[in-house]
PDB file of N, CA and C in Angstrom:
ATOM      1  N   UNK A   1     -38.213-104.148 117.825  1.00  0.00           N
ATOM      2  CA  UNK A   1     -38.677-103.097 116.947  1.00  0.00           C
ATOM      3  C   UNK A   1     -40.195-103.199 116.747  1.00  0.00           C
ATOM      4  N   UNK A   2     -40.908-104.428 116.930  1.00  0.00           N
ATOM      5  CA  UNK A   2     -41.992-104.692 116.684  1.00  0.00           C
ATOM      6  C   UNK A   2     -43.031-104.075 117.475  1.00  0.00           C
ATOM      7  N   UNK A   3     -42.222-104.413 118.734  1.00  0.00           N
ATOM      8  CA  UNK A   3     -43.117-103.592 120.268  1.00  0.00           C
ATOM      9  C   UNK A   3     -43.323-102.197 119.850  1.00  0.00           C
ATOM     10  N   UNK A   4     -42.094-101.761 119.638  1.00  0.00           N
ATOM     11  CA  UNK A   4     -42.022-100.318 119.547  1.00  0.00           C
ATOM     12  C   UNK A   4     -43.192 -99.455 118.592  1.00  0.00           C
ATOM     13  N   UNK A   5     -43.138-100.152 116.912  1.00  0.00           N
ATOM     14  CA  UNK A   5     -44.035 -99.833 116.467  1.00  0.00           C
ATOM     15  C   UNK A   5     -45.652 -99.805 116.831  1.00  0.00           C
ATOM     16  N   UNK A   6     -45.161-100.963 117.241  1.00  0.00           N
ATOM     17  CA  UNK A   6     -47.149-101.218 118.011  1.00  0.00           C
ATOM     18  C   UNK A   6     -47.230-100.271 118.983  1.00  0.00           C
ATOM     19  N   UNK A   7     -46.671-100.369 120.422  1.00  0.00           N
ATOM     20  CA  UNK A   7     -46.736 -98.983 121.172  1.00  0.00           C
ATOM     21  C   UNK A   7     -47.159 -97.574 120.637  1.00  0.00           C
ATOM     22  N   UNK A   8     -46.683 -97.186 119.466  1.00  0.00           N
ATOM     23  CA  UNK A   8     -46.281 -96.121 118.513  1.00  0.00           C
ATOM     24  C   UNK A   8     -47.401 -95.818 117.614  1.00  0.00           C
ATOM     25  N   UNK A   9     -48.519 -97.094 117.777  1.00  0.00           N
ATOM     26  CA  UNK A   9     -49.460 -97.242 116.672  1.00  0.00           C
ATOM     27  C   UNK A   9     -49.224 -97.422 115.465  1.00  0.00           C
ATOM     28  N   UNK A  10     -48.133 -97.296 114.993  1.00  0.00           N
ATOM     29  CA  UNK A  10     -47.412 -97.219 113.525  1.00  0.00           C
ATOM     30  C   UNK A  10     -47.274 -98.403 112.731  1.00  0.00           C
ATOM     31  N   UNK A  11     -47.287 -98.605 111.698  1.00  0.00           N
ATOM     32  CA  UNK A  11     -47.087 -99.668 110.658  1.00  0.00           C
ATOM     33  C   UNK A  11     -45.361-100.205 110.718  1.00  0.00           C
ATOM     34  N   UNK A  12     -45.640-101.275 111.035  1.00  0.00           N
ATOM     35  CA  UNK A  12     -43.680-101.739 111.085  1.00  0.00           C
ATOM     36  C   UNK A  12     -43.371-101.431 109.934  1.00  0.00           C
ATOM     37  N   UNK A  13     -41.892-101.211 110.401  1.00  0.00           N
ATOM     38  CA  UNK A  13     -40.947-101.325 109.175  1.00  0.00           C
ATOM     39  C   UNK A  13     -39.505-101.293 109.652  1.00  0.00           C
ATOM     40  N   UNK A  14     -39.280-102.928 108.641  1.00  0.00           N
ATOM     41  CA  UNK A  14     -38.156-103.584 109.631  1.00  0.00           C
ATOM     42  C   UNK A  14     -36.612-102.497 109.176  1.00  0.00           C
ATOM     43  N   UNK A  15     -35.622-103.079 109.900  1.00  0.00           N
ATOM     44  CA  UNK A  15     -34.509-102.150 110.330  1.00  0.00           C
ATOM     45  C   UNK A  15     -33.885-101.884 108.523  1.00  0.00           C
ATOM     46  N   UNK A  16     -33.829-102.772 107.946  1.00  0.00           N
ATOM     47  CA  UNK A  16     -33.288-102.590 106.741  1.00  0.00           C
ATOM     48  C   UNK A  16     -34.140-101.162 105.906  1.00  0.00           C
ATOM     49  N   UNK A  17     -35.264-101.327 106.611  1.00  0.00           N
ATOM     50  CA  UNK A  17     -36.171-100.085 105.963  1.00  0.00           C
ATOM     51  C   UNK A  17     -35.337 -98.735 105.847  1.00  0.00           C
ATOM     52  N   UNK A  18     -34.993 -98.791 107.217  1.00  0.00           N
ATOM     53  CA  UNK A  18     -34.586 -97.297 108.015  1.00  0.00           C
ATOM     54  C   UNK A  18     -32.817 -97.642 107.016  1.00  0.00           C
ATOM     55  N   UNK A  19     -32.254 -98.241 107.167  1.00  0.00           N
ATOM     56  CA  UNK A  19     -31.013 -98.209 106.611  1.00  0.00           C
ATOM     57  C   UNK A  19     -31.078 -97.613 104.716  1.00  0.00           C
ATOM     58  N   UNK A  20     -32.330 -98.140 104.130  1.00  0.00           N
ATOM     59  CA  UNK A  20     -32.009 -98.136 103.145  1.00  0.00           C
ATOM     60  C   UNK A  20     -32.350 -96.486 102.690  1.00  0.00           C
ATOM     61  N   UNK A  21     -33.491 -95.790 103.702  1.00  0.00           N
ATOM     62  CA  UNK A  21     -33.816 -94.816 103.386  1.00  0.00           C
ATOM     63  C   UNK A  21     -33.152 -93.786 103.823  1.00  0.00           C
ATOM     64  N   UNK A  22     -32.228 -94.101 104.821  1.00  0.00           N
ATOM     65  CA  UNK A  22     -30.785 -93.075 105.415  1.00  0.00           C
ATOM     66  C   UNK A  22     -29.762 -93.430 104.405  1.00  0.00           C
ATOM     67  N   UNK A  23     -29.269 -94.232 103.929  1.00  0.00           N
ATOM     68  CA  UNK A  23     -28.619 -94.159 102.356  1.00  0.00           C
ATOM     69  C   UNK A  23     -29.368 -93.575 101.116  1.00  0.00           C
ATOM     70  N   UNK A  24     -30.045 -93.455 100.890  1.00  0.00           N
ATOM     71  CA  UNK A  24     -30.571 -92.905  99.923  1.00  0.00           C
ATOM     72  C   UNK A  24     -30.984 -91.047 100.281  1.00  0.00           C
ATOM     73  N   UNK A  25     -31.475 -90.874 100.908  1.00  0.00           N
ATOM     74  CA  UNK A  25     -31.612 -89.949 101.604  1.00  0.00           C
ATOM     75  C   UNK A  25     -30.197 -89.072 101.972  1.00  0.00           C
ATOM     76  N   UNK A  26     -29.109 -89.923 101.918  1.00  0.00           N
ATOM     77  CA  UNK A  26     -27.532 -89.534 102.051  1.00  0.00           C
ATOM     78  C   UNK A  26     -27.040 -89.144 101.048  1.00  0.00           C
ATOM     79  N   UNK A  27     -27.655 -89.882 100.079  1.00  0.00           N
ATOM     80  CA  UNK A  27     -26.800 -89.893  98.831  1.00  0.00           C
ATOM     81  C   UNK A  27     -27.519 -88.793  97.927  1.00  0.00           C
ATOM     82  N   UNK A  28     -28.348 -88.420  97.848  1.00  0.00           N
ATOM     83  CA  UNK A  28     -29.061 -87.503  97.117  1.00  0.00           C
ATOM     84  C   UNK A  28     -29.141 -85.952  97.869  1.00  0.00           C
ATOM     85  N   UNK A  29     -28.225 -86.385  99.381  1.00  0.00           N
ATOM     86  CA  UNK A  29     -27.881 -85.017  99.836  1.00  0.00           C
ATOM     87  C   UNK A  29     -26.101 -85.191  99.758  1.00  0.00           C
ATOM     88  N   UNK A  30     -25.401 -85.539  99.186  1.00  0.00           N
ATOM     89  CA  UNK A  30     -23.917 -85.756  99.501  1.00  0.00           C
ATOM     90  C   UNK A  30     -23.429 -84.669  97.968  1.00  0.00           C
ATOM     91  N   UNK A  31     -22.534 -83.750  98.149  1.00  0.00           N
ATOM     92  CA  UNK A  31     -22.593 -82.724  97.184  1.00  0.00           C
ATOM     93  C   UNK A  31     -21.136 -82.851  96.866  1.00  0.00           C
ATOM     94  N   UNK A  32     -20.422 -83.986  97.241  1.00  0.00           N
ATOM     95  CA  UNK A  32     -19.164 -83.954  96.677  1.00  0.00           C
ATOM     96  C   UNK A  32     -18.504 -85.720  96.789  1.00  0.00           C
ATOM     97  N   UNK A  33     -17.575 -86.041  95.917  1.00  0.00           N
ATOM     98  CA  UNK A  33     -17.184 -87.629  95.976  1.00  0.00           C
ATOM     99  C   UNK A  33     -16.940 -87.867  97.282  1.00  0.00           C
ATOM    100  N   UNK A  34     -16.602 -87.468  98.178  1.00  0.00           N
ATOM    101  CA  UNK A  34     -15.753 -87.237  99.328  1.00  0.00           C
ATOM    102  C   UNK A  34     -17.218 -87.931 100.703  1.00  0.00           C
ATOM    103  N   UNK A  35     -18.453 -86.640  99.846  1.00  0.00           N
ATOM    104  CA  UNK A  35     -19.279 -87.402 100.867  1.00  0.00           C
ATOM    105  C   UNK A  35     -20.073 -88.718 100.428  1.00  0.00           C
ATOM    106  N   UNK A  36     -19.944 -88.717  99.129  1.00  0.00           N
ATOM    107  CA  UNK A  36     -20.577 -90.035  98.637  1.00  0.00           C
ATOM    108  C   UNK A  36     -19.648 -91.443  99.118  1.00  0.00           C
ATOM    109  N   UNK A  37     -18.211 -91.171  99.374  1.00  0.00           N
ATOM    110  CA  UNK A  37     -17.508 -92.417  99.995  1.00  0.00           C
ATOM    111  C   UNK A  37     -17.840 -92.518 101.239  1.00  0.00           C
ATOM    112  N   UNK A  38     -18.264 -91.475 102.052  1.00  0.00           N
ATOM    113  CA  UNK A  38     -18.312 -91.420 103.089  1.00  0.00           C
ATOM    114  C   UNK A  38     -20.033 -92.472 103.189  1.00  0.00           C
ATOM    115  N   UNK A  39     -20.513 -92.439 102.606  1.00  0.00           N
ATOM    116  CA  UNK A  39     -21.931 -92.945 103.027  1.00  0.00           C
ATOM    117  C   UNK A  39     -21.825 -94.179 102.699  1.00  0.00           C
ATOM    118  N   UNK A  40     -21.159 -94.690 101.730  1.00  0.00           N
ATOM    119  CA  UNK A  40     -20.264 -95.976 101.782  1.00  0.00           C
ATOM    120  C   UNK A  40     -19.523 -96.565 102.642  1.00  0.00           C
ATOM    121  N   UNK A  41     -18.937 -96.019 103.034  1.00  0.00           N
ATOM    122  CA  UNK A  41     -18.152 -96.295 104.187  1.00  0.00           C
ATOM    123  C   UNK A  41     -18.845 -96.486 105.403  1.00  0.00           C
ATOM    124  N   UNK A  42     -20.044 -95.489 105.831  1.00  0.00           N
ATOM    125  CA  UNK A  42     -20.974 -95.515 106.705  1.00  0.00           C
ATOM    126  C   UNK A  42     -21.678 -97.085 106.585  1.00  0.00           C
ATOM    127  N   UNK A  43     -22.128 -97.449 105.588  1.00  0.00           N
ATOM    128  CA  UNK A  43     -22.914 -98.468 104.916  1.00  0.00           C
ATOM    129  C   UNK A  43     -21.786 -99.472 104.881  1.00  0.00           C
ATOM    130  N   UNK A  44     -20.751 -99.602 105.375  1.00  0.00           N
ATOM    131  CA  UNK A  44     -19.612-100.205 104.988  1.00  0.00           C
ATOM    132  C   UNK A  44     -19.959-101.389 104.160  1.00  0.00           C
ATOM    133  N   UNK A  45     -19.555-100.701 102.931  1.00  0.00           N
ATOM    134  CA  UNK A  45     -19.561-101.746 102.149  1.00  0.00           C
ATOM    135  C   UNK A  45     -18.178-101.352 101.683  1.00  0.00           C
ATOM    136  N   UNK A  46     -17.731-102.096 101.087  1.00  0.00           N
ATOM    137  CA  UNK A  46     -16.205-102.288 100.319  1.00  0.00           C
ATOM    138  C   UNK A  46     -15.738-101.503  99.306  1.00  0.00           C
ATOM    139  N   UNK A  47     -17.039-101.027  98.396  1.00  0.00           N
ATOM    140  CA  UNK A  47     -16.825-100.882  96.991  1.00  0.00           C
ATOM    141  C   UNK A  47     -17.859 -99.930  96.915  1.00  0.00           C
ATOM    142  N   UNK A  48     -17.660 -98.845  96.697  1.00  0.00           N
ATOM    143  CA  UNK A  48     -18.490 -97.874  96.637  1.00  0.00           C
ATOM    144  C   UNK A  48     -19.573 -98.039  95.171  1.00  0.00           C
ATOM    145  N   UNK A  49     -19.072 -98.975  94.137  1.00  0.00           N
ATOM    146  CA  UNK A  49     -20.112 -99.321  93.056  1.00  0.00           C
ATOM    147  C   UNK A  49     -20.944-100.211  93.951  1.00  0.00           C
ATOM    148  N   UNK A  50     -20.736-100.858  95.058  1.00  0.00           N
ATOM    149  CA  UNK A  50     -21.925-101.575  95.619  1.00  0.00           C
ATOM    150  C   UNK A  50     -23.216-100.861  96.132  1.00  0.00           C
ATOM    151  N   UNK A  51     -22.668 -99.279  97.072  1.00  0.00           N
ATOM    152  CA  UNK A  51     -23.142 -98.438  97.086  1.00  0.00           C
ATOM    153  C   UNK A  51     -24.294 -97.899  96.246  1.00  0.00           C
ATOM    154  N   UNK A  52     -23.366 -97.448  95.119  1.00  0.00           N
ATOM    155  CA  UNK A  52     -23.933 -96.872  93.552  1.00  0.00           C
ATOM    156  C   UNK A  52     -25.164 -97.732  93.239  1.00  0.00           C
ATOM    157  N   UNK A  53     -24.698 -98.841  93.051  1.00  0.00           N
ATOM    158  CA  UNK A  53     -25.983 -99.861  92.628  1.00  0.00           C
ATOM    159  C   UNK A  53     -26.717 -99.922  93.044  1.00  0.00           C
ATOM    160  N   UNK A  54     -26.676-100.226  94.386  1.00  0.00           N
ATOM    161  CA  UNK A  54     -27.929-100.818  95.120  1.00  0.00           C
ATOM    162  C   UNK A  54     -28.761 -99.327  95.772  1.00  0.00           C
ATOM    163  N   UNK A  55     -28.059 -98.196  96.437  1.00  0.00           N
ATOM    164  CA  UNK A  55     -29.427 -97.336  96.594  1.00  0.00           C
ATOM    165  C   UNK A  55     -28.992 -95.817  95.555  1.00  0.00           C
ATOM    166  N   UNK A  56     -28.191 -95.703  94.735  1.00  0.00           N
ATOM    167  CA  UNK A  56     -28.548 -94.657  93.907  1.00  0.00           C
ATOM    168  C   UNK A  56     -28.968 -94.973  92.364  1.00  0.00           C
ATOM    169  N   UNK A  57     -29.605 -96.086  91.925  1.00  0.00           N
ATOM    170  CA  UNK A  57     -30.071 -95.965  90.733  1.00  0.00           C
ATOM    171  C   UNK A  57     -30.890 -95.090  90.471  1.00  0.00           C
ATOM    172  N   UNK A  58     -30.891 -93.970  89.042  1.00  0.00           N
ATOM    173  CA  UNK A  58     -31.850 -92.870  88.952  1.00  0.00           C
ATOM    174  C   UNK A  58     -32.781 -93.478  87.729  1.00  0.00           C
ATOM    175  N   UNK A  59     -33.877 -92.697  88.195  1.00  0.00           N
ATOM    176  CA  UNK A  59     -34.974 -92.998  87.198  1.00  0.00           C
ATOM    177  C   UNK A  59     -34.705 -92.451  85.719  1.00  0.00           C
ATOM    178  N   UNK A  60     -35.197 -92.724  84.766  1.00  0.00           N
ATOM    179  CA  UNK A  60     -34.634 -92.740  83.261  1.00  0.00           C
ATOM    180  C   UNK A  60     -35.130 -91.175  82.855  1.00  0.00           C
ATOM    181  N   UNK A  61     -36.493 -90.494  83.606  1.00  0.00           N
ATOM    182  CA  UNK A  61     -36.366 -89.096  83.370  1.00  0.00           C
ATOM    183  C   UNK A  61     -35.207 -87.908  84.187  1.00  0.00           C
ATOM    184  N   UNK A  62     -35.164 -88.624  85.851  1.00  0.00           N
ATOM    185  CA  UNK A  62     -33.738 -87.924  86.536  1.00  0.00           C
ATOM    186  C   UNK A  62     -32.489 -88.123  85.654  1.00  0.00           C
ATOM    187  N   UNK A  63     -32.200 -89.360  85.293  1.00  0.00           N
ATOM    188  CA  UNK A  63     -30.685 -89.427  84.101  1.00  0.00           C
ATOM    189  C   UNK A  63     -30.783 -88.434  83.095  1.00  0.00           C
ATOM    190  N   UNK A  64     -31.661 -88.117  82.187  1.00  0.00           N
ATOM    191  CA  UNK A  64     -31.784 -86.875  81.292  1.00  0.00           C
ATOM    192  C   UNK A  64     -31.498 -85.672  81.977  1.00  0.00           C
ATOM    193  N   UNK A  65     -32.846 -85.490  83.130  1.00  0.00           N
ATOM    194  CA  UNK A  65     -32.281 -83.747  83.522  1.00  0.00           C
ATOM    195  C   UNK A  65     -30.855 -83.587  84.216  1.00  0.00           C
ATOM    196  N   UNK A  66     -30.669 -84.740  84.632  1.00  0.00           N
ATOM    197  CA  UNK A  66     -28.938 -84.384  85.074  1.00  0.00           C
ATOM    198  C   UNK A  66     -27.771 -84.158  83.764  1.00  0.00           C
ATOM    199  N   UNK A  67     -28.135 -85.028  82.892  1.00  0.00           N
ATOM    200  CA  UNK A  67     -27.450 -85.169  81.991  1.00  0.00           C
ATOM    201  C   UNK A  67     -27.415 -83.903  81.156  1.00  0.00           C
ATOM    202  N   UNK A  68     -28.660 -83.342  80.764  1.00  0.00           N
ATOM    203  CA  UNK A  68     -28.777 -82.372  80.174  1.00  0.00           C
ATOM    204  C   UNK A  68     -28.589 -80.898  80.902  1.00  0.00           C
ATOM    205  N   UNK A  69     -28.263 -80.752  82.291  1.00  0.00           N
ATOM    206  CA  UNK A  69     -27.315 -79.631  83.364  1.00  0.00           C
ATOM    207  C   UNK A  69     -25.496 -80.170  82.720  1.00  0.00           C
ATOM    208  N   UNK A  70     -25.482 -80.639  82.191  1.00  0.00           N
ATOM    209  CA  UNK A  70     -24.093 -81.006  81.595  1.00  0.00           C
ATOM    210  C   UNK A  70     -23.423 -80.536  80.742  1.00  0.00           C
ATOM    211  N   UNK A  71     -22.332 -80.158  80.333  1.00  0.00           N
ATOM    212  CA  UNK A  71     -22.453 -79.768  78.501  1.00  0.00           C
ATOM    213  C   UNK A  71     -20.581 -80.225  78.593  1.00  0.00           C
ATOM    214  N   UNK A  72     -20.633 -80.297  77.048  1.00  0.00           N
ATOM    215  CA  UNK A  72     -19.149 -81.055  76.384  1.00  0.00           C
ATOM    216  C   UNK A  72     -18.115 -80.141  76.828  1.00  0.00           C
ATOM    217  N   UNK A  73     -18.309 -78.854  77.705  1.00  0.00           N
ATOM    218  CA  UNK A  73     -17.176 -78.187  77.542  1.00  0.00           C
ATOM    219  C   UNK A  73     -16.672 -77.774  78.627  1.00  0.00           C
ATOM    220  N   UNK A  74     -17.696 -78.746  79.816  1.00  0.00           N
ATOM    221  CA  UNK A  74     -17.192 -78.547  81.108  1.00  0.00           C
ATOM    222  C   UNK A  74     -16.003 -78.296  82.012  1.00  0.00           C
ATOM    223  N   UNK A  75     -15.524 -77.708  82.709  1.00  0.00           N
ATOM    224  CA  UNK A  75     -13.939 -77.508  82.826  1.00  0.00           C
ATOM    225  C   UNK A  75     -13.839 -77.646  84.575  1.00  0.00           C
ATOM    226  N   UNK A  76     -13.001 -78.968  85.184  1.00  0.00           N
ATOM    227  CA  UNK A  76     -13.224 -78.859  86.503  1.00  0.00           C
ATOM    228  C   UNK A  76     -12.232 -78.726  87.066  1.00  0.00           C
ATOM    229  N   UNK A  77     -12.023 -78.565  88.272  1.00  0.00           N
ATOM    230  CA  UNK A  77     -10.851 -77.473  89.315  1.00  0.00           C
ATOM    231  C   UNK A  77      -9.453 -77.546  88.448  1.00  0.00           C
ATOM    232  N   UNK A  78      -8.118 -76.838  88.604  1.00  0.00           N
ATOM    233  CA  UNK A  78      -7.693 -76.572  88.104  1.00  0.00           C
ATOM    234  C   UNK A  78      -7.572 -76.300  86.437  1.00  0.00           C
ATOM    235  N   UNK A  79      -8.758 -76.049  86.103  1.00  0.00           N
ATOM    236  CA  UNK A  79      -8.724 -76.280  84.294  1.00  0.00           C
ATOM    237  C   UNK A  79      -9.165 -77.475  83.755  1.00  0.00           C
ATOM    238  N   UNK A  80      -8.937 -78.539  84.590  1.00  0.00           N
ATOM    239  CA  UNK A  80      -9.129 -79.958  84.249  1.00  0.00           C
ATOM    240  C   UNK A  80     -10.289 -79.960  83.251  1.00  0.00           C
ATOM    241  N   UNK A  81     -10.215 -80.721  81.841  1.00  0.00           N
ATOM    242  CA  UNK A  81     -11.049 -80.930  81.247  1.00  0.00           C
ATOM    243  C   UNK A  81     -11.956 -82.031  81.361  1.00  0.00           C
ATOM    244  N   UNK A  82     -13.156 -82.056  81.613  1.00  0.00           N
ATOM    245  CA  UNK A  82     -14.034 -83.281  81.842  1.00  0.00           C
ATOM    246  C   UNK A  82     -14.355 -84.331  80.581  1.00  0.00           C
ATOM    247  N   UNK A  83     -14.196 -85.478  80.952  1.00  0.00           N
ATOM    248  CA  UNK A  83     -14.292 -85.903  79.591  1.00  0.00           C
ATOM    249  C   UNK A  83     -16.211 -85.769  79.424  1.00  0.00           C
ATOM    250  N   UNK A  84     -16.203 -85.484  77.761  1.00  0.00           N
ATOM    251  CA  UNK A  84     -17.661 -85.290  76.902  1.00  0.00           C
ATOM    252  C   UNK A  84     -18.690 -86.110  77.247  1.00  0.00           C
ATOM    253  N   UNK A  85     -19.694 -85.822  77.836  1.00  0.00           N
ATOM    254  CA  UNK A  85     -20.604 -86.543  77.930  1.00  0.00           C
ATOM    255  C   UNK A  85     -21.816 -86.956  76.534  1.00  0.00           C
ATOM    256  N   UNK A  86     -21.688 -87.985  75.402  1.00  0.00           N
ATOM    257  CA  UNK A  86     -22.351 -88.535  74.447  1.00  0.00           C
ATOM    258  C   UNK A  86     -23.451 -88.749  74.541  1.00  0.00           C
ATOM    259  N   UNK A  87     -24.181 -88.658  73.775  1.00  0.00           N
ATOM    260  CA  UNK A  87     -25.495 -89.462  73.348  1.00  0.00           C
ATOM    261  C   UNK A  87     -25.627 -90.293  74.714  1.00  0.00           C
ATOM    262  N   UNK A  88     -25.843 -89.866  75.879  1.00  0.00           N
ATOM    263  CA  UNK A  88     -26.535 -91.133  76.496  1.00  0.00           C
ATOM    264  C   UNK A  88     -27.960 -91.005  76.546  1.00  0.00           C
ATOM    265  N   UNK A  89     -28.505 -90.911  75.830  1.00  0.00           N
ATOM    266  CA  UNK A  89     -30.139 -91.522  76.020  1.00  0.00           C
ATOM    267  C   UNK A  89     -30.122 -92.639  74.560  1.00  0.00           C
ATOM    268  N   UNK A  90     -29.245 -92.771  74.147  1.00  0.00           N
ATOM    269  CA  UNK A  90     -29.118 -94.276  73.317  1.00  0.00           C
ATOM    270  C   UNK A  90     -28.075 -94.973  73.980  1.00  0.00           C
ATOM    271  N   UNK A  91     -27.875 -95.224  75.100  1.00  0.00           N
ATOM    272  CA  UNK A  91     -26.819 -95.906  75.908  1.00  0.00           C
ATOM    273  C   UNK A  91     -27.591 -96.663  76.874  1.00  0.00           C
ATOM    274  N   UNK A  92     -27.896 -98.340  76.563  1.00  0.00           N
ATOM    275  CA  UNK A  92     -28.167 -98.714  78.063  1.00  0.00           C
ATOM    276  C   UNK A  92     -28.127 -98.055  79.363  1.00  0.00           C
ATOM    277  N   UNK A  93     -28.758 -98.758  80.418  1.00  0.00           N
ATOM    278  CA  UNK A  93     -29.150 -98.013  81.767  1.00  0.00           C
ATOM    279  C   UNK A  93     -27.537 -98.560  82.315  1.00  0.00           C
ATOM    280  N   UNK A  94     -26.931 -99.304  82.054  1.00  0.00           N
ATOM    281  CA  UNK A  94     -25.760 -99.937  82.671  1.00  0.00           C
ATOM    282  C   UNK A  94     -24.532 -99.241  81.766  1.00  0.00           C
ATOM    283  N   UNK A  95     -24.597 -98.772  80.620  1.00  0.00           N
ATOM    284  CA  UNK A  95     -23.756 -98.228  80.053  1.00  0.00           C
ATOM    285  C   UNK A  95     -23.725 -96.329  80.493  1.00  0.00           C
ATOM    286  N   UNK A  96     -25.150 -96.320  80.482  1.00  0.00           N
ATOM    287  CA  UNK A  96     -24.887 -94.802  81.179  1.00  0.00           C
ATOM    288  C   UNK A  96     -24.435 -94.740  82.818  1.00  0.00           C
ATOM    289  N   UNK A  97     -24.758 -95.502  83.647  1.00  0.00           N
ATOM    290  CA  UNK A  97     -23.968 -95.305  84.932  1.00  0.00           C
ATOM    291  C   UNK A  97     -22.397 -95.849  84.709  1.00  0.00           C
ATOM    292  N   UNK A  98     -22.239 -96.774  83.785  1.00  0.00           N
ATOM    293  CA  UNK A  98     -20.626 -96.549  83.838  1.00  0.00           C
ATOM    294  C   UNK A  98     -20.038 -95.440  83.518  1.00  0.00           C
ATOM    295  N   UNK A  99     -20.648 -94.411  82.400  1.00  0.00           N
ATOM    296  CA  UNK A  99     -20.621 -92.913  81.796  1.00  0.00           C
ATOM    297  C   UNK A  99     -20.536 -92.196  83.472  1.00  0.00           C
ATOM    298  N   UNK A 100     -21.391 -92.602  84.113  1.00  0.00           N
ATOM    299  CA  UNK A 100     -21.628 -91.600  85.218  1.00  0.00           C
ATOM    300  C   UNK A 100     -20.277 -91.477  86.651  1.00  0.00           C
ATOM    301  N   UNK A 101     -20.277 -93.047  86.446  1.00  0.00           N
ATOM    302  CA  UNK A 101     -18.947 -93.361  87.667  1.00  0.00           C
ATOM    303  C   UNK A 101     -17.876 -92.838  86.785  1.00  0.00           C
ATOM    304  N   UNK A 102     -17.140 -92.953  85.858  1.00  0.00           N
ATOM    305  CA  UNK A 102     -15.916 -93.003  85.276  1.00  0.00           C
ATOM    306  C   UNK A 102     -16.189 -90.641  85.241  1.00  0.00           C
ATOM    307  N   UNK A 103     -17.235 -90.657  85.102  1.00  0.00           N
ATOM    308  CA  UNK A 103     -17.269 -88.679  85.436  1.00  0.00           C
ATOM    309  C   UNK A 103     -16.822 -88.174  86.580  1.00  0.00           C
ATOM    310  N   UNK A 104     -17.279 -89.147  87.499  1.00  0.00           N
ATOM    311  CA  UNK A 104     -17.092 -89.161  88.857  1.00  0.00           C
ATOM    312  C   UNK A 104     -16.181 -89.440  89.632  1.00  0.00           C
ATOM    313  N   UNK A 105     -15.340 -90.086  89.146  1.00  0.00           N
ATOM    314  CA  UNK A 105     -13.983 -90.651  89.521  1.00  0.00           C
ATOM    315  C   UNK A 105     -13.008 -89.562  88.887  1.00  0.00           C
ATOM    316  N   UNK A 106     -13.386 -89.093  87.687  1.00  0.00           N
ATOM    317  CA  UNK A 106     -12.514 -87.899  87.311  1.00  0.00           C
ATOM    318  C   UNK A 106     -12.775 -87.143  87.736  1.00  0.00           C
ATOM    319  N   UNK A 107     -13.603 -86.266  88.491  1.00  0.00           N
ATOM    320  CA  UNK A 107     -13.642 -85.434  89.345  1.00  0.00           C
ATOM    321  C   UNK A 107     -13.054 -85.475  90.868  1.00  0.00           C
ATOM    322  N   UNK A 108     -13.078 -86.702  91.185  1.00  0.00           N
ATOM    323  CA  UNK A 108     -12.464 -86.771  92.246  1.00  0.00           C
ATOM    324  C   UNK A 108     -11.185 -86.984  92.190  1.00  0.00           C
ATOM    325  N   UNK A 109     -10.099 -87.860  90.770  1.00  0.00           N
ATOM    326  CA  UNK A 109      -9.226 -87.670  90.584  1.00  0.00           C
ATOM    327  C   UNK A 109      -8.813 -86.246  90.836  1.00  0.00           C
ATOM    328  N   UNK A 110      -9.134 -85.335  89.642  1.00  0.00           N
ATOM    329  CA  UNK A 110      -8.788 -83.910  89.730  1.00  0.00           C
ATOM    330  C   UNK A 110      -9.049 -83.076  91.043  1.00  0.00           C
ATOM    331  N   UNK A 111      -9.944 -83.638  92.113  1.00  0.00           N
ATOM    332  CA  UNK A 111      -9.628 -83.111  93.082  1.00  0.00           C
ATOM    333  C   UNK A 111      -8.673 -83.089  94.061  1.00  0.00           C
ATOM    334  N   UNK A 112      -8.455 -84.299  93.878  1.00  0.00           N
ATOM    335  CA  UNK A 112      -6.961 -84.449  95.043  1.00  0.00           C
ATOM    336  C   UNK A 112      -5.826 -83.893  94.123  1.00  0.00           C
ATOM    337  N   UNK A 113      -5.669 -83.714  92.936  1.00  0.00           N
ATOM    338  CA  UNK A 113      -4.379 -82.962  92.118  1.00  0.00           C
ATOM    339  C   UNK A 113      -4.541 -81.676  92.736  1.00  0.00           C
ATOM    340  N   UNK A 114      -6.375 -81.206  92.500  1.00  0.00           N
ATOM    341  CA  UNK A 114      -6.085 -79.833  93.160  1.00  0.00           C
ATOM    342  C   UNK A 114      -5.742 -79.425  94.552  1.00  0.00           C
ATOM    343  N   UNK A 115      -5.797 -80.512  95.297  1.00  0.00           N
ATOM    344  CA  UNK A 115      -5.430 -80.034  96.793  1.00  0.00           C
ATOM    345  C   UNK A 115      -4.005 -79.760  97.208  1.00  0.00           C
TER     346      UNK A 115
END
């Protein structure tokens, strides 16, 4: 890889570079649970919170504007009621991504009911 860059004139950047920025880059284009396992799976890792952790942590102003596209009365496929999203900007950074997976898992629950 080293040759290559030099040939290339370019500044190295080792292979983990390119991996971490095709996961991330995946994950901030993946528009449903379905493709977010999938980039996990790609990344094979085991546990899709390994995933979560390591390349989708959001910055503390992205957690608000997502949070605040949200509201308590959300209703997902078949009627399914979403559970309320609380006060998270007084919720640890580790307490709001558990808020975020456990949203997320109910959505994908309710999706396979709806299929």
């Amino acid at each position: 890889m080293r040759n290559v860059f030099k040939l290339a004139d370019l500044p190295y950047k080792s292979p983990h570079k390119f991996r971490h920025g095709h996961a991330v880059y995946a994950l901030q284009h993946a528009k449903t649970m379905a493709d977010y396992k999938a980039v996990s799976m790609n990344l094979m890792h085991g546990d899709i919170r390994v995933t979560d952790g390591i390349y989708a942590p959001l910055a503390g102003d992205e957690v608000q504007q997502r949070i605040a596209g949200l509201t308590n009365s959300a209703v997902g496929p078949a009627g399914a009621q979403v559970p309320a999203v609380d006060s998270m900007s007084q919720m640890s950074q580790s307490q709001q991504l558990q808020k975020v997976l456990d949203l997320l898992q109910h959505i994908a629950d309710n999706q396979k009911v709806g299929q």
